[in-house]
Protein backbone atom coordinates (compact mmCIF):
# COMPACT_ATOMS: atom_id res chain seq x y z
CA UNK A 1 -10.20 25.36 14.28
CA UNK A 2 -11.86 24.24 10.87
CA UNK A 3 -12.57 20.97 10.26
CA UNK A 4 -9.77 19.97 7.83
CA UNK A 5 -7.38 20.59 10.60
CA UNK A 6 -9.14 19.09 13.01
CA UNK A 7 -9.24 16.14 10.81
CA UNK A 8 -5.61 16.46 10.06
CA UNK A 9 -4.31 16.47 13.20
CA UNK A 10 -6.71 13.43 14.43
CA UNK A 11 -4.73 11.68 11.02
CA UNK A 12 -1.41 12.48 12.77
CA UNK A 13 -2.64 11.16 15.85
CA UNK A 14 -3.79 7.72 14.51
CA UNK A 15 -0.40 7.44 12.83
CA UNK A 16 1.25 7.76 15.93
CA UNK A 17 -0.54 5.35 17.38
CA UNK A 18 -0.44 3.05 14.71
CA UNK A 19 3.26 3.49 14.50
CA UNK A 20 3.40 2.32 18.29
CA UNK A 21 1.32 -0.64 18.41
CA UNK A 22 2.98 -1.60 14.55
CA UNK A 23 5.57 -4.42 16.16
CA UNK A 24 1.68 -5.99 16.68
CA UNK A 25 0.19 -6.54 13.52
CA UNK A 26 0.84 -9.19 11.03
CA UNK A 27 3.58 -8.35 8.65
CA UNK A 28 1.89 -9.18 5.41
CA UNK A 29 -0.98 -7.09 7.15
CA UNK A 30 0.86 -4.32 7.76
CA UNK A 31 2.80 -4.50 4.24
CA UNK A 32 -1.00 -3.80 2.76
CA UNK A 33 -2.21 -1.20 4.45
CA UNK A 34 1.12 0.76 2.96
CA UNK A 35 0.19 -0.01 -0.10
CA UNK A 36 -3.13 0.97 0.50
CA UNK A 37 -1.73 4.49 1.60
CA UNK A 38 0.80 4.73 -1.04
CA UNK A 39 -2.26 4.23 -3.68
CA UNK A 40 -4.24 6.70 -1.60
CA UNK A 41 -1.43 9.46 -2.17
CA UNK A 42 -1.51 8.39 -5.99
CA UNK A 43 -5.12 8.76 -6.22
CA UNK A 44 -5.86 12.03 -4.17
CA UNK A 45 -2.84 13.53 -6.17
CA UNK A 46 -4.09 13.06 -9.52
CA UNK A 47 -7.32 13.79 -8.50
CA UNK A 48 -6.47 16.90 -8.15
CA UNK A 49 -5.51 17.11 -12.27
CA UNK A 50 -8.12 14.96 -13.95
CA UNK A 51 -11.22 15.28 -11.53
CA UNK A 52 -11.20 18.90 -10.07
CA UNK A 53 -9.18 20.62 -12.53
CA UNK A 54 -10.84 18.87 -15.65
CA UNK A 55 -7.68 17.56 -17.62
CA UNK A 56 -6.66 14.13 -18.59
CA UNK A 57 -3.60 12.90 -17.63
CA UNK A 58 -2.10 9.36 -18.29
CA UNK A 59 1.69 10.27 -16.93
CA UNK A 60 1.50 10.11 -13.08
CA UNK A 61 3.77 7.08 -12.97
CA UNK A 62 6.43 9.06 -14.57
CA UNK A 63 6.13 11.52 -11.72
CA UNK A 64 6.37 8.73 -9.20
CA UNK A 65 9.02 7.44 -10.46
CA UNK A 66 11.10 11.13 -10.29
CA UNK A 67 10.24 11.20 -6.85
CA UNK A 68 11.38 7.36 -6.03
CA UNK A 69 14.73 7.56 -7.74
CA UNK A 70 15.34 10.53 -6.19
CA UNK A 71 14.60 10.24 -2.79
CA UNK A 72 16.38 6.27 -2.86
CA UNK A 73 19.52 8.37 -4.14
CA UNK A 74 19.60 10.94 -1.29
CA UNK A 75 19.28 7.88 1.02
CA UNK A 76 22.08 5.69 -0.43
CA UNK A 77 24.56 8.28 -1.62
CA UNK A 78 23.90 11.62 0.41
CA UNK A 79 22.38 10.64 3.54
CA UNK A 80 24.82 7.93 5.20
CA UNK A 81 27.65 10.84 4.97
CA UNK A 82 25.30 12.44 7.13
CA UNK A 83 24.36 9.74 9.45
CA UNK A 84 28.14 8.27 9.23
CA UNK A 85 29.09 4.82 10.03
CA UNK A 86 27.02 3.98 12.84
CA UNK A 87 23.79 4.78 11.18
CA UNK A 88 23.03 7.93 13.36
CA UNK A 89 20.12 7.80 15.42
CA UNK A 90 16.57 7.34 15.18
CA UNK A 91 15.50 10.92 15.16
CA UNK A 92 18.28 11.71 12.11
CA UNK A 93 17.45 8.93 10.49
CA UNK A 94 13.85 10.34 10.64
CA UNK A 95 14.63 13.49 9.48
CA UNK A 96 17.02 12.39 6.51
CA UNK A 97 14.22 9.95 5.76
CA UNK A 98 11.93 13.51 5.49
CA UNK A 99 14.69 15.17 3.67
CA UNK A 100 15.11 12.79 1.00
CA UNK A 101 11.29 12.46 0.60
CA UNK A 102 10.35 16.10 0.11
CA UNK A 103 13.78 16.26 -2.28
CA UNK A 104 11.61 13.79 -4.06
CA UNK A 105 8.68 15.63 -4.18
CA UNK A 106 10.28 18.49 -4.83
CA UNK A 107 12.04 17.15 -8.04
CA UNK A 108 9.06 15.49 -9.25
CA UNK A 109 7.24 18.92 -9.11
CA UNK A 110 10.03 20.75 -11.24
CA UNK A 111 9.33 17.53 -14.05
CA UNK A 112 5.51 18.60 -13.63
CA UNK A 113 6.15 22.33 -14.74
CA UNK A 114 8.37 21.09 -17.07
CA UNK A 115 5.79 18.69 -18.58
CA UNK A 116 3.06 20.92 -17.64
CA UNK A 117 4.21 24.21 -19.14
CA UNK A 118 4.51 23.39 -22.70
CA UNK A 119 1.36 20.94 -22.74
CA UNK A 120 -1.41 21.94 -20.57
CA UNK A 121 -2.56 24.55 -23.50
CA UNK A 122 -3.50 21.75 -24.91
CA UNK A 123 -6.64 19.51 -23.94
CA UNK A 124 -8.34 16.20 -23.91
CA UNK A 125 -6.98 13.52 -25.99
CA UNK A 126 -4.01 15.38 -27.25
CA UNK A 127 -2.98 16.28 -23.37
CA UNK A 128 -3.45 12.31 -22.61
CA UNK A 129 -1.09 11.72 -25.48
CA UNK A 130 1.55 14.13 -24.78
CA UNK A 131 1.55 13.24 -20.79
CA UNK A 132 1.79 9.93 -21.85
CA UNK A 133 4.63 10.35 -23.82
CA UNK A 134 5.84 12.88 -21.07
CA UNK A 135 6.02 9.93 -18.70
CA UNK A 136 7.83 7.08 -21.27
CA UNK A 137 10.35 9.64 -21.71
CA UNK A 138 10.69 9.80 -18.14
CA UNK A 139 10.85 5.99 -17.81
CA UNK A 140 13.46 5.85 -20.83
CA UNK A 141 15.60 8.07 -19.07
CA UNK A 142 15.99 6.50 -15.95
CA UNK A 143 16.56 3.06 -17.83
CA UNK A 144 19.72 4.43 -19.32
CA UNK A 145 21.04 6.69 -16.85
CA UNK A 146 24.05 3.89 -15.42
CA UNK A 147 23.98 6.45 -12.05
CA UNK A 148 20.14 5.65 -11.56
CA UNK A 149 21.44 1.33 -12.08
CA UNK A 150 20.48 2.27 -15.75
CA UNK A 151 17.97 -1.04 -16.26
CA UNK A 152 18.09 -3.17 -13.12
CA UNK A 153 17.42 0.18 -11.20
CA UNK A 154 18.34 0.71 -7.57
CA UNK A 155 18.81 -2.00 -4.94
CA UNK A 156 19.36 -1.79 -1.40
CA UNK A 157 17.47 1.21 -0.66
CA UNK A 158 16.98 1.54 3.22
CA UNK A 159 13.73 0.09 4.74
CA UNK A 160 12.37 3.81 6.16
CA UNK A 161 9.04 3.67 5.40
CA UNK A 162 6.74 2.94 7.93
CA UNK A 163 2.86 3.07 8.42
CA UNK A 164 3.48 6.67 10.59
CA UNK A 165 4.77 7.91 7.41
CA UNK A 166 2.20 6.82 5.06
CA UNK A 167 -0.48 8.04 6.94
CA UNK A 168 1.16 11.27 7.94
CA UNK A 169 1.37 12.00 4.41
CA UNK A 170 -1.77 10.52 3.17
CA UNK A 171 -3.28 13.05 5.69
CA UNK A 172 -1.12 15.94 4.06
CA UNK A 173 -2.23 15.25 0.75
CA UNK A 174 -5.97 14.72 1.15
CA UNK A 175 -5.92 17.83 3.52
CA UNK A 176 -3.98 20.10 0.84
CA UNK A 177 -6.26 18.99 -1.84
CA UNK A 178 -9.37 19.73 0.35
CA UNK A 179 -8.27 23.15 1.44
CA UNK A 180 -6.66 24.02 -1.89
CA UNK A 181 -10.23 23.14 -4.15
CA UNK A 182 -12.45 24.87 -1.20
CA UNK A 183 -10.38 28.31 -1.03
CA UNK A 184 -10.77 31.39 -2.71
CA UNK A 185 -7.91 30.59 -4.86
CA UNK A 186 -8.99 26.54 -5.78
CA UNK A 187 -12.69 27.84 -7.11
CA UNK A 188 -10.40 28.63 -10.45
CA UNK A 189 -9.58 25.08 -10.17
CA UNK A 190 -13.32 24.31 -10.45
CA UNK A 191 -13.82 26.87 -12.89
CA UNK A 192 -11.62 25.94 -15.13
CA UNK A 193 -13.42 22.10 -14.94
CA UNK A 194 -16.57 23.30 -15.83
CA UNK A 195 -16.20 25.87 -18.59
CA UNK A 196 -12.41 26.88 -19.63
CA UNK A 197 -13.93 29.27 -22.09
CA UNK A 198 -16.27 31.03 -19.74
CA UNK A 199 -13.91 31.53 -17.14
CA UNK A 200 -11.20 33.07 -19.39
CA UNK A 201 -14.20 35.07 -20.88
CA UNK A 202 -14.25 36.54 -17.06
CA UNK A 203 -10.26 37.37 -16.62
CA UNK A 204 -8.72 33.98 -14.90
CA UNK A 205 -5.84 32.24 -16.07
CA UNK A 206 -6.85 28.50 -16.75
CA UNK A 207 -3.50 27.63 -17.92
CA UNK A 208 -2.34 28.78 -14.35
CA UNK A 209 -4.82 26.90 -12.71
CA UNK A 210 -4.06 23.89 -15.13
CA UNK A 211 -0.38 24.36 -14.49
CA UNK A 212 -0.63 24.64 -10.32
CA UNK A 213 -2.43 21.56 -10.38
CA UNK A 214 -0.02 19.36 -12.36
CA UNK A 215 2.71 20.48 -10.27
CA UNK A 216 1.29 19.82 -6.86
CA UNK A 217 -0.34 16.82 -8.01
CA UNK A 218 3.29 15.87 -9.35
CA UNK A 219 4.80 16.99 -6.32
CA UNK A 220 2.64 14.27 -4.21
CA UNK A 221 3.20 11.60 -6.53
CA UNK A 222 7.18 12.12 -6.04
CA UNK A 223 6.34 11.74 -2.18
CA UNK A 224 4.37 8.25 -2.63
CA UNK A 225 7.12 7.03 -4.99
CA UNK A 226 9.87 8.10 -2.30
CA UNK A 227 7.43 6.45 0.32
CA UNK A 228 7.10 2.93 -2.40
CA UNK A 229 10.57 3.01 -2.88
CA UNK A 230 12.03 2.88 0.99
CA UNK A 231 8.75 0.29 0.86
CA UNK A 232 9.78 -2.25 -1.88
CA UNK A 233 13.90 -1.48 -1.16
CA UNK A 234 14.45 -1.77 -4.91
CA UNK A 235 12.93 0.37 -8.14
CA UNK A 236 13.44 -0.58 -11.80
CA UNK A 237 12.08 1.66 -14.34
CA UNK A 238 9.24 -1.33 -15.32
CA UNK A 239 7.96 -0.46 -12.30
CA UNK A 240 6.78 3.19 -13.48
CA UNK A 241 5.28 2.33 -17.09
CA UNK A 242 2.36 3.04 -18.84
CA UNK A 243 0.28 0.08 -17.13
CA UNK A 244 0.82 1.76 -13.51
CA UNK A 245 -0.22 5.24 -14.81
CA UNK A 246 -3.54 3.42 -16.03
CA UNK A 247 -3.77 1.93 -12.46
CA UNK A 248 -4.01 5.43 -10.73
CA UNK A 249 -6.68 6.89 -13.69
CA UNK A 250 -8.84 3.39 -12.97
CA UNK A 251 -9.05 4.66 -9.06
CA UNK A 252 -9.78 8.07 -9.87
CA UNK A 253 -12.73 7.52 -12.49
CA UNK A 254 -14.13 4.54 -10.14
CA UNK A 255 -13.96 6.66 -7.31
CA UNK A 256 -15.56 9.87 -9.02
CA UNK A 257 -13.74 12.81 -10.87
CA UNK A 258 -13.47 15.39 -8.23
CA UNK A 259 -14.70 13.36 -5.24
CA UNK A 260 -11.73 12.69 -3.06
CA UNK A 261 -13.68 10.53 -0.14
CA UNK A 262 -14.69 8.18 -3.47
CA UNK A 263 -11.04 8.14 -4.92
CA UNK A 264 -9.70 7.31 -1.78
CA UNK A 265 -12.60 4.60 -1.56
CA UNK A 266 -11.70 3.16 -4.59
CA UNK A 267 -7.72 3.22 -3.27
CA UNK A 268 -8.55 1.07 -1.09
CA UNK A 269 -10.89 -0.97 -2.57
CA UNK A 270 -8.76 -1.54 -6.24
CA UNK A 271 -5.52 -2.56 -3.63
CA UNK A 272 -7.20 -4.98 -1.40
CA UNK A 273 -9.55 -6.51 -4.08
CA UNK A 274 -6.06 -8.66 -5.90
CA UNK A 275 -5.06 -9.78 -1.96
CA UNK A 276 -8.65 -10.92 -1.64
CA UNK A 277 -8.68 -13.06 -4.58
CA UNK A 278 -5.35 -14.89 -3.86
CA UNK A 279 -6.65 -17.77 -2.63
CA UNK A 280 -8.18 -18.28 -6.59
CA UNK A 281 -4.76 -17.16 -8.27
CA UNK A 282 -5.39 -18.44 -11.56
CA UNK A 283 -8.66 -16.24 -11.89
CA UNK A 284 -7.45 -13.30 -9.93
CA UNK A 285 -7.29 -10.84 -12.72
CA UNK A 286 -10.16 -12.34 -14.18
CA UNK A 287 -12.45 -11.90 -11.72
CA UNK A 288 -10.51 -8.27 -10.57
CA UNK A 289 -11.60 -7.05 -14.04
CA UNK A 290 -14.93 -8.47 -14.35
CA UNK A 291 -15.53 -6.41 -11.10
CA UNK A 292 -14.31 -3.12 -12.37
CA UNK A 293 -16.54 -3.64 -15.77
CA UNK A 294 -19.20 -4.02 -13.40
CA UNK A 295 -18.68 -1.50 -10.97
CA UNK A 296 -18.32 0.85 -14.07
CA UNK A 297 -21.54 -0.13 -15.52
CA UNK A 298 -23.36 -0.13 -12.64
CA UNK A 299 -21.84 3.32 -11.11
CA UNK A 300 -20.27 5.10 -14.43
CA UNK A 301 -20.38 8.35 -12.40
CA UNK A 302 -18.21 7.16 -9.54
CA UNK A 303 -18.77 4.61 -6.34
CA UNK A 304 -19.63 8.20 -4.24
CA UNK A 305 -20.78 10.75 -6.32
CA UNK A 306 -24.51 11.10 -6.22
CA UNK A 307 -26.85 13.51 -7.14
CA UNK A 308 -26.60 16.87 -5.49
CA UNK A 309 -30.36 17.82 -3.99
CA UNK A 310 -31.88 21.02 -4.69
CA UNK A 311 -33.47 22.95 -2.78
CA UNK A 312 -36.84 23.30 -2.65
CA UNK A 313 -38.95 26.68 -3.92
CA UNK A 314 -41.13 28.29 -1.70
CA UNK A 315 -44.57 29.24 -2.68
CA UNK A 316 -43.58 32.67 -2.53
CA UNK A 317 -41.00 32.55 -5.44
């Protein structure tokens, strides 16, 4: 069995156990290491987009929100139908838990190849602008949309989300991302990073690539805002803006473009560093963004990305 598997199926297994022995940690405890595999999720997702695939997108939150809303309205509106009056049991609530979240996803994937189809010809700083704009739009919409709670969002939004989740599909992503850049098929992603000319010069679609990658990025960001929204129990379109999208870039670039063990490093690093500083409130975000000026001066190319060693020449050649 290849590693990734192996390593997925040891992530299942820790979740499980986590899951069990949950009712055992702290609360506030166990409320960050969700949010530390929430931001993990983010992180490895758009990873995928502006590290291994080479583009620069600023609208991830937009695609977290699609996923959110929609998986909070299968839960409130669809599901207790389903589950009737008595709440059904654990195992249905389970799987209309998993129902709603990959109905996220899902949805949030359609808004990628939406967003991604018409603007992923285009590159650098006009992409960032028009993915940007992509995921106001997004925000805009919800606000206004009275079946979404228009402004004040969505309330009451069942408490599903536990740590087996998170980790379950923390697990999923980071293994999808790993198999999908080291396959036959992902090397186009990698291609296309390097040099987009070149490797339409040799017959591969980059805009193919470009566009695959938005949408399963997009479809994992759907799945942490489903997961965030059964978290928090209430959304409001605030929640998804432009200063959340920025959030999920900071991680990616501190962690290394294209390095998933240093973006998930810097997940975890960027969500417990503001619960550190609480005891020194008043110059928490100081001090938070002092640290990320240094920790960008000081490693610009990412907390785990180090130079690659070559191999040595023998005499002989």
């Amino acid at each position: 069995m290849p590693k990734p598997h192996l390593a997925l199926v040891a992530a299942l297994l820790v979740a499980l156990g986590l899951s069990h022995f949950s009712d055992k940690i702290d609360p506030y405890h166990l409320d960050v290491l969700i949010g530390v595999g929430i931001n993990i999720i983010l992180a490895v997702s758009l990873n995928l987009v502006n590290g291994y695939t080479g583009q620069f997108s600023l609208g991830h939150a937009g695609f977290m929100s699609v996923g959110a809303y929609f998986a909070a309205a299968i839960s409130l509106f669809v599901a207790p139908q389903w589950l009737g009056a008595e709440g059904g049991t654990v195992l249905q609530r389970g799987l209309a838990f998993a129902g709603a979240l990959l109905a996220g996803g899902l949805c949030a994937a359609v808004a990628g190849l939406l967003v991604g189809v018409p603007s992923l010809r285009l590159k650098g700083d006009y992409l960032a602008l028009v993915t940007l704009g992509f995921g106001e739009i997004i925000r805009v919409i919800f606000q206004n949309v009275e079946k979404f709670g228009g402004a004040l969002g969505l309330n009451g939004i069942p408490a599903y989300t536990t740590i087996f989740w998170v980790v379950a599909f923390g697990a999923l992503a980071v293994f999808t991302v790993t198999c999908l850049v080291n396959s036959t098929y992902g090397r186009g992603f990698l291609a296309t990073h390097d040099d987009e000319i070149a490797s339409e010069s040799v017959g591969l679609d980059t805009t193919r690539y470009k566009i695959v990658a938005f949408v399963v990025g997009a479809f994992f960001a759907g799945i942490a805002g489903g997961l965030y929204g059964h978290f928090k129990l209430t959304i409001t379109p605030t929640g998804f803006d432009f200063t959340k999208s920025i959030e999920i870039v900071v991680m990616v670039i501190l962690g290394g473009m294209g390095n998933t063990r240093g973006v998930i490093l810097a997940a975890v690093i960027l969500t417990l560093l503001p619960e550190l500083l609480r005891p020194i409130a008043e110059f928490r975000m100081i001090i938070y963004s002092l640290l990320l000026i240094v920790l960008m001066i000081v490693r610009p190319q990412g907390l785990l990305n180090f130079p690659r060693r070559t191999a040595k020449k023998s005499p002989a050649s």
